[in-house]
N, C-alpha and C. Protein backbone atom coordinates (compact mmCIF):
# COMPACT_ATOMS: atom_id res chain seq x y z
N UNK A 1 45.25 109.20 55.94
CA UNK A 1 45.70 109.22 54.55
C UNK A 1 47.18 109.56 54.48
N UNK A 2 47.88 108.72 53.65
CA UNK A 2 49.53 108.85 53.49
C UNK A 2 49.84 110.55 52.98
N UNK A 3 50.38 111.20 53.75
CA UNK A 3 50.59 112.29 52.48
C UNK A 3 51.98 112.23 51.94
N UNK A 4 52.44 112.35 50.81
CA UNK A 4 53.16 112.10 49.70
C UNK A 4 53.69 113.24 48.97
N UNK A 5 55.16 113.80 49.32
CA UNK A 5 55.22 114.66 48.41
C UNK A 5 56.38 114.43 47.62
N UNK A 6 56.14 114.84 46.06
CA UNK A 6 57.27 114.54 45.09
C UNK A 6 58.17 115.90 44.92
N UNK A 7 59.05 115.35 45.16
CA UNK A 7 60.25 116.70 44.78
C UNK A 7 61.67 116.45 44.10
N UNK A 8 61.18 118.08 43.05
CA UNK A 8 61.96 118.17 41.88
C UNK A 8 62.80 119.46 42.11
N UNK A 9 62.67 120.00 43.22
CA UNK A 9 63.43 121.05 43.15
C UNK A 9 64.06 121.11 45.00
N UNK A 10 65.27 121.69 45.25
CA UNK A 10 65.54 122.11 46.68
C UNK A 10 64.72 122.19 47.91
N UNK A 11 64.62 121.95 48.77
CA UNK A 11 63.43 121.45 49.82
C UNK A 11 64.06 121.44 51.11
N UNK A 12 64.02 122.70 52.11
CA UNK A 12 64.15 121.99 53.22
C UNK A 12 64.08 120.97 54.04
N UNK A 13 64.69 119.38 54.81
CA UNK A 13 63.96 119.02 55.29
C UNK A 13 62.81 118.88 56.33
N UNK A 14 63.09 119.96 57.00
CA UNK A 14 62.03 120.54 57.99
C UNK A 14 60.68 121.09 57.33
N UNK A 15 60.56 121.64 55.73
CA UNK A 15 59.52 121.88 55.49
C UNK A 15 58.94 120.25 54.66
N UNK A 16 59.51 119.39 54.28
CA UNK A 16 59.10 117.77 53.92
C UNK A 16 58.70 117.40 54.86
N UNK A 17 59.24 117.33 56.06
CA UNK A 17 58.42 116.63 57.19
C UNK A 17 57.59 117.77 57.82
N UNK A 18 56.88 118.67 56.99
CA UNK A 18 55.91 119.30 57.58
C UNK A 18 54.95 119.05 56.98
N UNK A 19 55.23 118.61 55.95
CA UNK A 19 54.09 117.80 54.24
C UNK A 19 53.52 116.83 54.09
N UNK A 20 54.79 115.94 54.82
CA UNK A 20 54.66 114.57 54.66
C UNK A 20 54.70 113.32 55.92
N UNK A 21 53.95 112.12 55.40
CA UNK A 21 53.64 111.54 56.75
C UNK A 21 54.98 110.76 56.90
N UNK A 22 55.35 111.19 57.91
CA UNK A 22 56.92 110.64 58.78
C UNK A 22 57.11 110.10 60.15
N UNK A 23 58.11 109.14 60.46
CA UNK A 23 58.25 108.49 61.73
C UNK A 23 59.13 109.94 62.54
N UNK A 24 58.70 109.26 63.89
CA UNK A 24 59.97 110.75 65.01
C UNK A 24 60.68 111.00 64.47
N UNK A 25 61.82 109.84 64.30
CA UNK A 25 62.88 110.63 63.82
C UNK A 25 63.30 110.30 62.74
N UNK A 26 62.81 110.17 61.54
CA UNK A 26 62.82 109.39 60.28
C UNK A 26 61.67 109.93 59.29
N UNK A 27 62.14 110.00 57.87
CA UNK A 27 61.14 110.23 57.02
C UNK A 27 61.83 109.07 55.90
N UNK A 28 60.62 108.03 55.45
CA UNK A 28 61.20 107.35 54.41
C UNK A 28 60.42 107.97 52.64
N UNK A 29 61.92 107.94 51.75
CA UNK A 29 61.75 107.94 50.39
C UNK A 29 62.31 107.49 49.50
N UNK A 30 61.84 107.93 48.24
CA UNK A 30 62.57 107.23 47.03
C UNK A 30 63.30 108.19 46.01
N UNK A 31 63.84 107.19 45.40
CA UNK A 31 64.68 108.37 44.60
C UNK A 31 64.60 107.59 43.05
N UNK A 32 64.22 108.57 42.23
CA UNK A 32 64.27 108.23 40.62
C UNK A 32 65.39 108.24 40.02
N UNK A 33 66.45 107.33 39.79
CA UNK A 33 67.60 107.87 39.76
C UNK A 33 67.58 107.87 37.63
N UNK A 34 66.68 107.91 37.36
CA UNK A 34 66.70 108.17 35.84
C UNK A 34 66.19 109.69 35.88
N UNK A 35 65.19 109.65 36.57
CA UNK A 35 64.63 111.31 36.48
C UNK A 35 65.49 112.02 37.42
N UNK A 36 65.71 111.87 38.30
CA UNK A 36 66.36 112.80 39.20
C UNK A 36 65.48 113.23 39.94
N UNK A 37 64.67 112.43 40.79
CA UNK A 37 63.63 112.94 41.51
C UNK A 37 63.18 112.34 42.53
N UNK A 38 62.81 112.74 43.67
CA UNK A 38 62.21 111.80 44.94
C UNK A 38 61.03 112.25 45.31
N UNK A 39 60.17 111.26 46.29
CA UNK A 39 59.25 111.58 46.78
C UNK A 39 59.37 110.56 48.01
N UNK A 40 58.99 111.63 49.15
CA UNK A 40 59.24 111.88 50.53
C UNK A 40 57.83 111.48 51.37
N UNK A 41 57.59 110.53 52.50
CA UNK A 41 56.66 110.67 53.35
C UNK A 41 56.06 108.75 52.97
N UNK A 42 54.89 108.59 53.61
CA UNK A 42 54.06 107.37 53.77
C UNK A 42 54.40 106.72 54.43
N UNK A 43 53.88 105.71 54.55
CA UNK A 43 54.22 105.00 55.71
C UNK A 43 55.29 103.63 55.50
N UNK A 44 55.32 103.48 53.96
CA UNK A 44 56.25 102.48 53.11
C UNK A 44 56.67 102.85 52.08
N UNK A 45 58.37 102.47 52.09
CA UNK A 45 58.30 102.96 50.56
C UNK A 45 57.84 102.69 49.07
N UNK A 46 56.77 101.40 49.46
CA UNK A 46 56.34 101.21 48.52
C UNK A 46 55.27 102.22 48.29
N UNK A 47 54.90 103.23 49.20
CA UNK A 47 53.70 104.30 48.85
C UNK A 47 54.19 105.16 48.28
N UNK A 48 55.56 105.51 48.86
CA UNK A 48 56.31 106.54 47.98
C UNK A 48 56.05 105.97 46.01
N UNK A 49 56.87 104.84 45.49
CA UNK A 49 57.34 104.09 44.72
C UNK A 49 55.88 104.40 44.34
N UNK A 50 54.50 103.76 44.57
CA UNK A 50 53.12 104.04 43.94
C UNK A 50 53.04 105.19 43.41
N UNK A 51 53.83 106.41 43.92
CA UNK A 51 53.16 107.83 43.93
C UNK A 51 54.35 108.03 42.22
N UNK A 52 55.47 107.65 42.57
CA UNK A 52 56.40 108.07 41.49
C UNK A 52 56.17 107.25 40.11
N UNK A 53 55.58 105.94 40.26
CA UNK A 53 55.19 105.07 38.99
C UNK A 53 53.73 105.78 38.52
N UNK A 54 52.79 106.15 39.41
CA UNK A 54 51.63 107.13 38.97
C UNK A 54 52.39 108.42 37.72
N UNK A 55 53.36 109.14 38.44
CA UNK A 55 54.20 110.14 37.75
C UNK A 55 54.89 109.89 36.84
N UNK A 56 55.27 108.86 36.36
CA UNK A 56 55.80 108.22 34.92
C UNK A 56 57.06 107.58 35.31
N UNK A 57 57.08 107.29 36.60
CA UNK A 57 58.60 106.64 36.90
C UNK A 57 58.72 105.21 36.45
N UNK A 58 59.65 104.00 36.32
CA UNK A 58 60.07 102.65 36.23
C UNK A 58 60.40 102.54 37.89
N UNK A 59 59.72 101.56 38.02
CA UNK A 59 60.48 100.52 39.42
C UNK A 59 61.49 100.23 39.10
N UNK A 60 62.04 99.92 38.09
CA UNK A 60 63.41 99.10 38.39
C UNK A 60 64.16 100.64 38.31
N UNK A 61 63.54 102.54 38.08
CA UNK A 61 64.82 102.91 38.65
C UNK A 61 64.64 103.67 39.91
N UNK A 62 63.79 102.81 40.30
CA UNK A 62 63.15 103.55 42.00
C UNK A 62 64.01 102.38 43.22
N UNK A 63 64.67 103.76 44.08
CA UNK A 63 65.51 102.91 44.90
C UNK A 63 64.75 103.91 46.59
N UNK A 64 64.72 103.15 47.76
CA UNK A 64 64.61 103.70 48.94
C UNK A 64 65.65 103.80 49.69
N UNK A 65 65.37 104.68 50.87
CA UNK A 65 66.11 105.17 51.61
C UNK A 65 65.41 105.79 52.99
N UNK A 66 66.46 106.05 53.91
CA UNK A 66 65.52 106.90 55.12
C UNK A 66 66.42 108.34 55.23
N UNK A 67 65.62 109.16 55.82
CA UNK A 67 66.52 110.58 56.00
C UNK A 67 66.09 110.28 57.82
N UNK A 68 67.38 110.28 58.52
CA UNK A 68 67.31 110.74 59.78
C UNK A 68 67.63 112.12 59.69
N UNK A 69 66.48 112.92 60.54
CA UNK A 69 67.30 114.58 60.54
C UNK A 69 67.26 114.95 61.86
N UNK A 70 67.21 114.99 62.66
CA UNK A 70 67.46 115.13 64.08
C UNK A 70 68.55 114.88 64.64
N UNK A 71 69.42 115.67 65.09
CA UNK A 71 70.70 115.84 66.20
C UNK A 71 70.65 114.53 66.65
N UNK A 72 71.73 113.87 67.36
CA UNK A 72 73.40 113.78 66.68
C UNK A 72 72.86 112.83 65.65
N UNK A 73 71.69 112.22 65.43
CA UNK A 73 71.85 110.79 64.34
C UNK A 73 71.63 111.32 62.70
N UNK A 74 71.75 112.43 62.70
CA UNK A 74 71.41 113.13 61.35
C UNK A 74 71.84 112.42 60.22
N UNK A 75 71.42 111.56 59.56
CA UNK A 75 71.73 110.25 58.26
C UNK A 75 71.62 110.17 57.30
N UNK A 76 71.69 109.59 56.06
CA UNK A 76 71.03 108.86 55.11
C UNK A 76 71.26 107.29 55.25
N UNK A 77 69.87 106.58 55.71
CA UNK A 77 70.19 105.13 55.35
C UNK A 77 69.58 104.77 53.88
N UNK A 78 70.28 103.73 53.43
CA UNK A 78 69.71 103.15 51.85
C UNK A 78 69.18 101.86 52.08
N UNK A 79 68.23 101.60 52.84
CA UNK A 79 67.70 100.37 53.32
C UNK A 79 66.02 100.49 52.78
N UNK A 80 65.86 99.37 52.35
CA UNK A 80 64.28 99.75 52.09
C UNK A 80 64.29 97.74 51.55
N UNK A 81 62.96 97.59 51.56
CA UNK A 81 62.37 96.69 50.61
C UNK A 81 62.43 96.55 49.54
N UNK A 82 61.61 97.46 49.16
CA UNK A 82 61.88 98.03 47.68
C UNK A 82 63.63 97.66 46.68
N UNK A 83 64.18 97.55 47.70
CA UNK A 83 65.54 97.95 47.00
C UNK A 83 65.77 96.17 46.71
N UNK A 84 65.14 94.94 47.14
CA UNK A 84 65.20 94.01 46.75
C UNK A 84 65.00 93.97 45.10
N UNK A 85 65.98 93.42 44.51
CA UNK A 85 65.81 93.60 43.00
C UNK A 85 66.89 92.89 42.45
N UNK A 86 65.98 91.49 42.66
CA UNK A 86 67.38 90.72 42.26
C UNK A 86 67.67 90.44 40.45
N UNK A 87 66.55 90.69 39.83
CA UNK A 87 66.57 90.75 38.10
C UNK A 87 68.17 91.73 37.82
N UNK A 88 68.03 92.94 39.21
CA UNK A 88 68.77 93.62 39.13
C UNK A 88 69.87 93.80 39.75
N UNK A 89 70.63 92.41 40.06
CA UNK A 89 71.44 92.22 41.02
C UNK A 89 71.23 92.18 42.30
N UNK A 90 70.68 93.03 42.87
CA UNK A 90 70.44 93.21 44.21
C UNK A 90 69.73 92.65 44.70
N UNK A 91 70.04 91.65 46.14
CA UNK A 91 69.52 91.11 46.73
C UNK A 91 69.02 91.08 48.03
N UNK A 92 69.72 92.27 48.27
CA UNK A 92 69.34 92.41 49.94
C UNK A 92 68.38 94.00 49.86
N UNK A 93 68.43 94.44 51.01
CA UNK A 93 67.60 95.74 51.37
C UNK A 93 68.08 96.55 51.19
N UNK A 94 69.75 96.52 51.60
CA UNK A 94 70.53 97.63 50.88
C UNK A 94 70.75 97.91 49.29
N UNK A 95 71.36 98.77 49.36
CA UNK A 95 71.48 99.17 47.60
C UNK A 95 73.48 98.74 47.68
N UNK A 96 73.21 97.76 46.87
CA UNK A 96 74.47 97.23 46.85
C UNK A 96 75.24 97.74 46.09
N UNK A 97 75.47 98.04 45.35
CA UNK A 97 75.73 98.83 43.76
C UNK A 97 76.04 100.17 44.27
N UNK A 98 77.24 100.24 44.17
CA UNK A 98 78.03 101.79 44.25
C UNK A 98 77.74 102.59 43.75
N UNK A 99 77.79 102.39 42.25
CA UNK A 99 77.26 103.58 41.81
C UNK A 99 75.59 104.13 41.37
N UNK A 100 75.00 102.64 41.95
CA UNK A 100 73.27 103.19 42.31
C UNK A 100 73.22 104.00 43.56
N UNK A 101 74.16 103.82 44.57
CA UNK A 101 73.99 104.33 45.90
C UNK A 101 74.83 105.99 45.40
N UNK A 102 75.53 105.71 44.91
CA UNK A 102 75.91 107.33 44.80
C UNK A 102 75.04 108.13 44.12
N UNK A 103 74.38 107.46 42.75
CA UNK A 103 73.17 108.15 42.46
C UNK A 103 72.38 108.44 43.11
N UNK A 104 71.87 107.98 43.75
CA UNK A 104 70.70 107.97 45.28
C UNK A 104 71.09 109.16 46.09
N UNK A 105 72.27 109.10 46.09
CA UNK A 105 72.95 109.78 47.24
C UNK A 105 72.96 111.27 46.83
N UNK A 106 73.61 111.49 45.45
CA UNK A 106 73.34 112.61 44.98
C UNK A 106 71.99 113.34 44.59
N UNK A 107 71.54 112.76 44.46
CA UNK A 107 69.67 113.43 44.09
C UNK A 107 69.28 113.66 46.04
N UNK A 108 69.70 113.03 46.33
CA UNK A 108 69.14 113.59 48.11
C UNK A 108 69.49 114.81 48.17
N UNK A 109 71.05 114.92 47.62
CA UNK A 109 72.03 116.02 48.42
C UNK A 109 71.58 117.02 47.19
N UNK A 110 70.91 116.65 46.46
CA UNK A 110 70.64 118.16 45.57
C UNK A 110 69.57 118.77 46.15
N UNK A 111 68.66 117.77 46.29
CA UNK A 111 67.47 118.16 46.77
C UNK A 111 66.74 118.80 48.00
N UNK A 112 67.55 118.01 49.00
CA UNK A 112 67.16 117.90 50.62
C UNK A 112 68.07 118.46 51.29
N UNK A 113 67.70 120.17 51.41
CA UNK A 113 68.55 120.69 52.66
C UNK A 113 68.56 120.41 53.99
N UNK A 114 69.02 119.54 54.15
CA UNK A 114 69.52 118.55 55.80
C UNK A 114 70.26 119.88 56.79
């Protein structure tokens, strides 16, 4: 079973990937960039994206990403499927859109003590 956790407040990432189901060195999530909120773990981010539209989120403002946290590759990538959204400009996997990716970027860095 995927476990799935949504977070609205500060979060180690060592205690998320103790919650949630994650690759070695990778945990993939999403980020609500209307709510200000992510949810961390599954095995796709479309499980994440299920868990946050259950919670009252819009897809079109759910974007993915990966957290590498492990020495030296410690990351944020903005690559996902999900992030295909071409109604919404975007056409590739990345989040093309500057200032969607800085939104993204900032709800990580509030959230996820890396």
């Amino acid at each position: 079973m995927e476990k799935i956790q949504i977070i609205n407040q500060k979060t180690k990432i060592s205690d998320a990937v103790k919650n949630c189901t994650h690759f070695d060195e990778f945990i993939k999530g999403v980020a609500d960039i209307k709510r200000n909120i992510i949810a961390l773990g599954g095995e796709l981010h479309a499980d994440s994206e299920a868990k946050l539209v259950e919670n009252g989120s819009s897809s079109n403002d759910i974007w993915g990403f990966n957290i590498y946290w492990k020495k030296p590759t410690k990351k944020i990538a903005f690559e996902s499927l999900i992030n295909i959204k071409p109604k919404l400009g975007n056409k590739s996997m990345e989040i093309a859109d500057k200032n969607v990716r800085e939104k993204v970027e900032k709800i990580i860095v509030d959230l996820i003590e890396l």
